[in-house]
C-alpha atoms as a PDB file:
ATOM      1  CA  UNK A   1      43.743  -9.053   0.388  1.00  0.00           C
ATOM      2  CA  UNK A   2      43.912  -5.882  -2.067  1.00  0.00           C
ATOM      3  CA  UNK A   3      43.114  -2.427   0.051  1.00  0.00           C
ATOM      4  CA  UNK A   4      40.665  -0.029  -0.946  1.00  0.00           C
ATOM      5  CA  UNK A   5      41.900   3.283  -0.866  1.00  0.00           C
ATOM      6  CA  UNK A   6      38.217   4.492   0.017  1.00  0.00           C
ATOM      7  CA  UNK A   7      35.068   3.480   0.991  1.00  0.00           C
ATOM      8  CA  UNK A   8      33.569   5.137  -2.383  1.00  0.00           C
ATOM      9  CA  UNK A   9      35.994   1.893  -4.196  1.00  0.00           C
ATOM     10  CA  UNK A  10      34.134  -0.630  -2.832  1.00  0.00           C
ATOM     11  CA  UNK A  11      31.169  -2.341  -5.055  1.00  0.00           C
ATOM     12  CA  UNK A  12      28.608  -2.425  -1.857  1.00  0.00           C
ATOM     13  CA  UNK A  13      29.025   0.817  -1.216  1.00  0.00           C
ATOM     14  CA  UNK A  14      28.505   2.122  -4.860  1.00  0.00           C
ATOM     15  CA  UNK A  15      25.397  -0.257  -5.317  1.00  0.00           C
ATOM     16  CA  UNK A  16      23.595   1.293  -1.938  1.00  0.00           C
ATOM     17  CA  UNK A  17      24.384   4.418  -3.122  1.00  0.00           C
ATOM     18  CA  UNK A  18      22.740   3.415  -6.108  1.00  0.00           C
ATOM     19  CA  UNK A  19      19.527   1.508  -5.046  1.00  0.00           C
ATOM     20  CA  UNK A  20      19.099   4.596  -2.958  1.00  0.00           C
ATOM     21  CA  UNK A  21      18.995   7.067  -5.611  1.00  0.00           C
ATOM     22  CA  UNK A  22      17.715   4.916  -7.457  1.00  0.00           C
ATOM     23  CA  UNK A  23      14.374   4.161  -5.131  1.00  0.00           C
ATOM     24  CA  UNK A  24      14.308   7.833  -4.231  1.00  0.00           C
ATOM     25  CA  UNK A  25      13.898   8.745  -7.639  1.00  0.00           C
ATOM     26  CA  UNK A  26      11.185   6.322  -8.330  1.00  0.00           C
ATOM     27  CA  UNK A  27       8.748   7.026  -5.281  1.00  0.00           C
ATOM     28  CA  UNK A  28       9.590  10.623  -5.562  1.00  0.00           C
ATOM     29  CA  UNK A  29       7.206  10.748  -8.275  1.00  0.00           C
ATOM     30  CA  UNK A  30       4.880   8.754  -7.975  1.00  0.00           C
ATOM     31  CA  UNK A  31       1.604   9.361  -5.875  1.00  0.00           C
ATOM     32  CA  UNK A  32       0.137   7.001  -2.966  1.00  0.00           C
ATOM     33  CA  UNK A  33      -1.931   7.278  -0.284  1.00  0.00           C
ATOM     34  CA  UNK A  34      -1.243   9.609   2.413  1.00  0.00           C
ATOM     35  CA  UNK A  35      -2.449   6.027   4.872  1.00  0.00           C
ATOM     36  CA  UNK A  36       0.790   4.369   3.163  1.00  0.00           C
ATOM     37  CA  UNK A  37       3.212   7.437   3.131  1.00  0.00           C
ATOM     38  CA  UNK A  38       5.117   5.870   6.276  1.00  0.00           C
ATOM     39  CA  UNK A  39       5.924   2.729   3.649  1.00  0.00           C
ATOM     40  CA  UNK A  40       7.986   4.697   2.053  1.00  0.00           C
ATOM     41  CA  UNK A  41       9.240   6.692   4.232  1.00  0.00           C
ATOM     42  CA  UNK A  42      10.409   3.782   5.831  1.00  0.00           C
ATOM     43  CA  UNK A  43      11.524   1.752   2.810  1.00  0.00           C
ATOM     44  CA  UNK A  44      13.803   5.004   1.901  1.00  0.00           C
ATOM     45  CA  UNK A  45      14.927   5.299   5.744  1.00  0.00           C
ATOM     46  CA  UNK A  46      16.412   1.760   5.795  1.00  0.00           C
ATOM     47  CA  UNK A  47      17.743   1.896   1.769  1.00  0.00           C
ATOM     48  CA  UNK A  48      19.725   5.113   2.462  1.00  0.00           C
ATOM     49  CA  UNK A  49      21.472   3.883   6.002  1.00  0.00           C
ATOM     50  CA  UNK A  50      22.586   0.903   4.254  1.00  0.00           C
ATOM     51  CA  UNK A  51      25.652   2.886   2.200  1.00  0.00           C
ATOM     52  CA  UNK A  52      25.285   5.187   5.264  1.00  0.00           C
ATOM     53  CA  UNK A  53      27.042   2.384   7.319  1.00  0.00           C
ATOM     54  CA  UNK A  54      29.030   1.209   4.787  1.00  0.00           C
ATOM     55  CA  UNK A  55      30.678   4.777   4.441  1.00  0.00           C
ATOM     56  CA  UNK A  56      30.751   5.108   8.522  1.00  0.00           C
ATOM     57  CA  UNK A  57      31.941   1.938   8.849  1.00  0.00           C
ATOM     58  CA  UNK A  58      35.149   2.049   6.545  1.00  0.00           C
ATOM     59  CA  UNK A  59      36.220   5.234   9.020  1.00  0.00           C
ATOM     60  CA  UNK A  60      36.377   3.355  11.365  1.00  0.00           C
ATOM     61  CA  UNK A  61      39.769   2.554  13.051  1.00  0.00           C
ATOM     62  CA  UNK A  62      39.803  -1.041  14.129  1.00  0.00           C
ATOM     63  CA  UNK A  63      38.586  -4.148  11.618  1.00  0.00           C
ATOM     64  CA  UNK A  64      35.969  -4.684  14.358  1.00  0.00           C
ATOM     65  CA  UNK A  65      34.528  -2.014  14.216  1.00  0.00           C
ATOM     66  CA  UNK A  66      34.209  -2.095  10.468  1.00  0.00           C
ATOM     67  CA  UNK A  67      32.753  -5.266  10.660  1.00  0.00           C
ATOM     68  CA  UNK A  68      29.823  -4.483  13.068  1.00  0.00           C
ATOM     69  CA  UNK A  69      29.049  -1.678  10.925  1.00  0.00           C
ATOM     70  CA  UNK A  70      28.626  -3.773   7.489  1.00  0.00           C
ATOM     71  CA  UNK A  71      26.600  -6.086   9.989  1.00  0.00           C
ATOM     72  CA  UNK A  72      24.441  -2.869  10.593  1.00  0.00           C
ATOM     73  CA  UNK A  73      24.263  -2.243   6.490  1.00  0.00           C
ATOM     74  CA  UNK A  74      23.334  -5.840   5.887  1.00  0.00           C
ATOM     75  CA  UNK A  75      20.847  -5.700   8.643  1.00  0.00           C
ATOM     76  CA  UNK A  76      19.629  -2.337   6.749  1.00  0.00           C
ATOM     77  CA  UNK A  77      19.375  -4.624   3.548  1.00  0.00           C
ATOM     78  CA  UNK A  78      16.841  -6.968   5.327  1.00  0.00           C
ATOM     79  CA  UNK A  79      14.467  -4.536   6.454  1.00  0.00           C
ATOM     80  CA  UNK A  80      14.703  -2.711   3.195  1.00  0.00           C
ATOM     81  CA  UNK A  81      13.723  -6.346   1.955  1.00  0.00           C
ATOM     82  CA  UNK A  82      10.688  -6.232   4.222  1.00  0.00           C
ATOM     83  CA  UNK A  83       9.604  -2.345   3.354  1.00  0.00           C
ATOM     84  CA  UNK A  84       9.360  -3.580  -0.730  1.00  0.00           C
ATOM     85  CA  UNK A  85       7.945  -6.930  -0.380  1.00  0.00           C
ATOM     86  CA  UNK A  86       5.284  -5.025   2.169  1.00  0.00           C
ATOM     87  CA  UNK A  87       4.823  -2.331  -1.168  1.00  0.00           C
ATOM     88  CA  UNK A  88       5.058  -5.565  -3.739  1.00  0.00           C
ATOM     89  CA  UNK A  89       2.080  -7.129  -1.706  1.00  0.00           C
ATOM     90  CA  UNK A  90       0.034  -4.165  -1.223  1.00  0.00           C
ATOM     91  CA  UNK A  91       0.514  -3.770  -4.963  1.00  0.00           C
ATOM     92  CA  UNK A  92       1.282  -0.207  -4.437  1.00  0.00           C
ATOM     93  CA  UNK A  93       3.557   0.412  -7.468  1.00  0.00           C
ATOM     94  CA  UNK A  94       4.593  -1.124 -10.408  1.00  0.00           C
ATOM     95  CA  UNK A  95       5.324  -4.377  -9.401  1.00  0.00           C
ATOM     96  CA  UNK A  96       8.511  -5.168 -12.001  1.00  0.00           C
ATOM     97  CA  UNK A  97      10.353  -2.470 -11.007  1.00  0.00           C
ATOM     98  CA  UNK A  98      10.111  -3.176  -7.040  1.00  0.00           C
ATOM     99  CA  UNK A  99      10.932  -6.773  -7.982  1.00  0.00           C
ATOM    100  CA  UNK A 100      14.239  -5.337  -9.307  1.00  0.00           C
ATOM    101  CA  UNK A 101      14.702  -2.979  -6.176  1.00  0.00           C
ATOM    102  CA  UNK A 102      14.360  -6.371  -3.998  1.00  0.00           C
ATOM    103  CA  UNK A 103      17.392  -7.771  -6.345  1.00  0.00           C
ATOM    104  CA  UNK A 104      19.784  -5.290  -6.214  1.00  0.00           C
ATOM    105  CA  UNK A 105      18.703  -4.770  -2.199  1.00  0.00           C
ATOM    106  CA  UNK A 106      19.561  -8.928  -2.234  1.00  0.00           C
ATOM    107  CA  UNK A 107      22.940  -8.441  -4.005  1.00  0.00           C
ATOM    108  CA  UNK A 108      24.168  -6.350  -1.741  1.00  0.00           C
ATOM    109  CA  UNK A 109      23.927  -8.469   1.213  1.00  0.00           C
ATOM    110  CA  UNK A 110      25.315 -11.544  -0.580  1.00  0.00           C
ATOM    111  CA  UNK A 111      28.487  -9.140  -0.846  1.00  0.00           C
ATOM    112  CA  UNK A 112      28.155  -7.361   2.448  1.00  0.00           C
ATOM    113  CA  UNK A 113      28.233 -10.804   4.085  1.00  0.00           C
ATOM    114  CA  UNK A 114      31.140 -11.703   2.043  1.00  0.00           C
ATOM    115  CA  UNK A 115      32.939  -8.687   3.184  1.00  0.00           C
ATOM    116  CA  UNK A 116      32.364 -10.018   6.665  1.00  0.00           C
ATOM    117  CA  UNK A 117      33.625 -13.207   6.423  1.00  0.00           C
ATOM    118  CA  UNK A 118      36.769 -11.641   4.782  1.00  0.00           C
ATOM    119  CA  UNK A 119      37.015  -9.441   7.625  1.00  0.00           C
ATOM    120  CA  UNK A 120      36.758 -12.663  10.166  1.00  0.00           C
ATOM    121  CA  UNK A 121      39.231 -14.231   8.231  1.00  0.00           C
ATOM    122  CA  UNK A 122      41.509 -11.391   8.438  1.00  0.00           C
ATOM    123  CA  UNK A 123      41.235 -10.715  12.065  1.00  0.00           C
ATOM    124  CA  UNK A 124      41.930 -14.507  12.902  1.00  0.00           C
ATOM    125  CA  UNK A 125      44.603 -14.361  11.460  1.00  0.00           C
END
């Protein structure tokens, strides 16, 4: 398995960092209902711990650790999941651009959970 010399290498990491400026940036400036500000506060909550624990998680000493903090991010990429399907259905914002939020949000797990099961691998061996 190729090392990453830092946490700011890895693909996951650099798409949550993304998808959370990027979502920032979009419901910065836009204007919503002061009965739905807690959506987004939410939704940007959960987007922003996902490279959070991706970050905290590659400090970490032991590969088990590591691991149960990418479980945290990828946990982080459900309920982001949740927080824009919730804005989608409310029909809140413009509804193309949260459908490509909910993408990106879904391709990092598919490679947070592959990092995982590398990380299994690695440790049982």
């Amino acid at each position: 398995m190729i090392e990453i010399a830092s946490y700011k290498n890895l693909v996951a990491y650099q798409k949550a960092k993304s998808l959370t400026i990027e979502t920032s940036l979009y419901f910065s400036k836009l204007r919503f209902p002061k009965t739905q500000e807690f959506l987004v506060i939410q939704l940007l909550r959960s987007v922003s711990s996902i490279a959070a624990n991706i970050a905290e998680g590659y400090g970490r000493y032991y590969d088990k650790s590591y691991r149960q903090f990418l479980s945290i991010a990828r946990g982080s990429c459900f309920e982001t999941e949740y927080w824009l399907e919730i804005i989608l259905e409310l029909g809140m914002f413009d509804n193309k651009t949260v459908k490509v939020f909910i993408e990106e949000n879904n391709q990092i797990a598919k490679i947070l959970t592959t990092m995982m099961k590398n990380l299994e691998r690695k440790t049982q061996s």
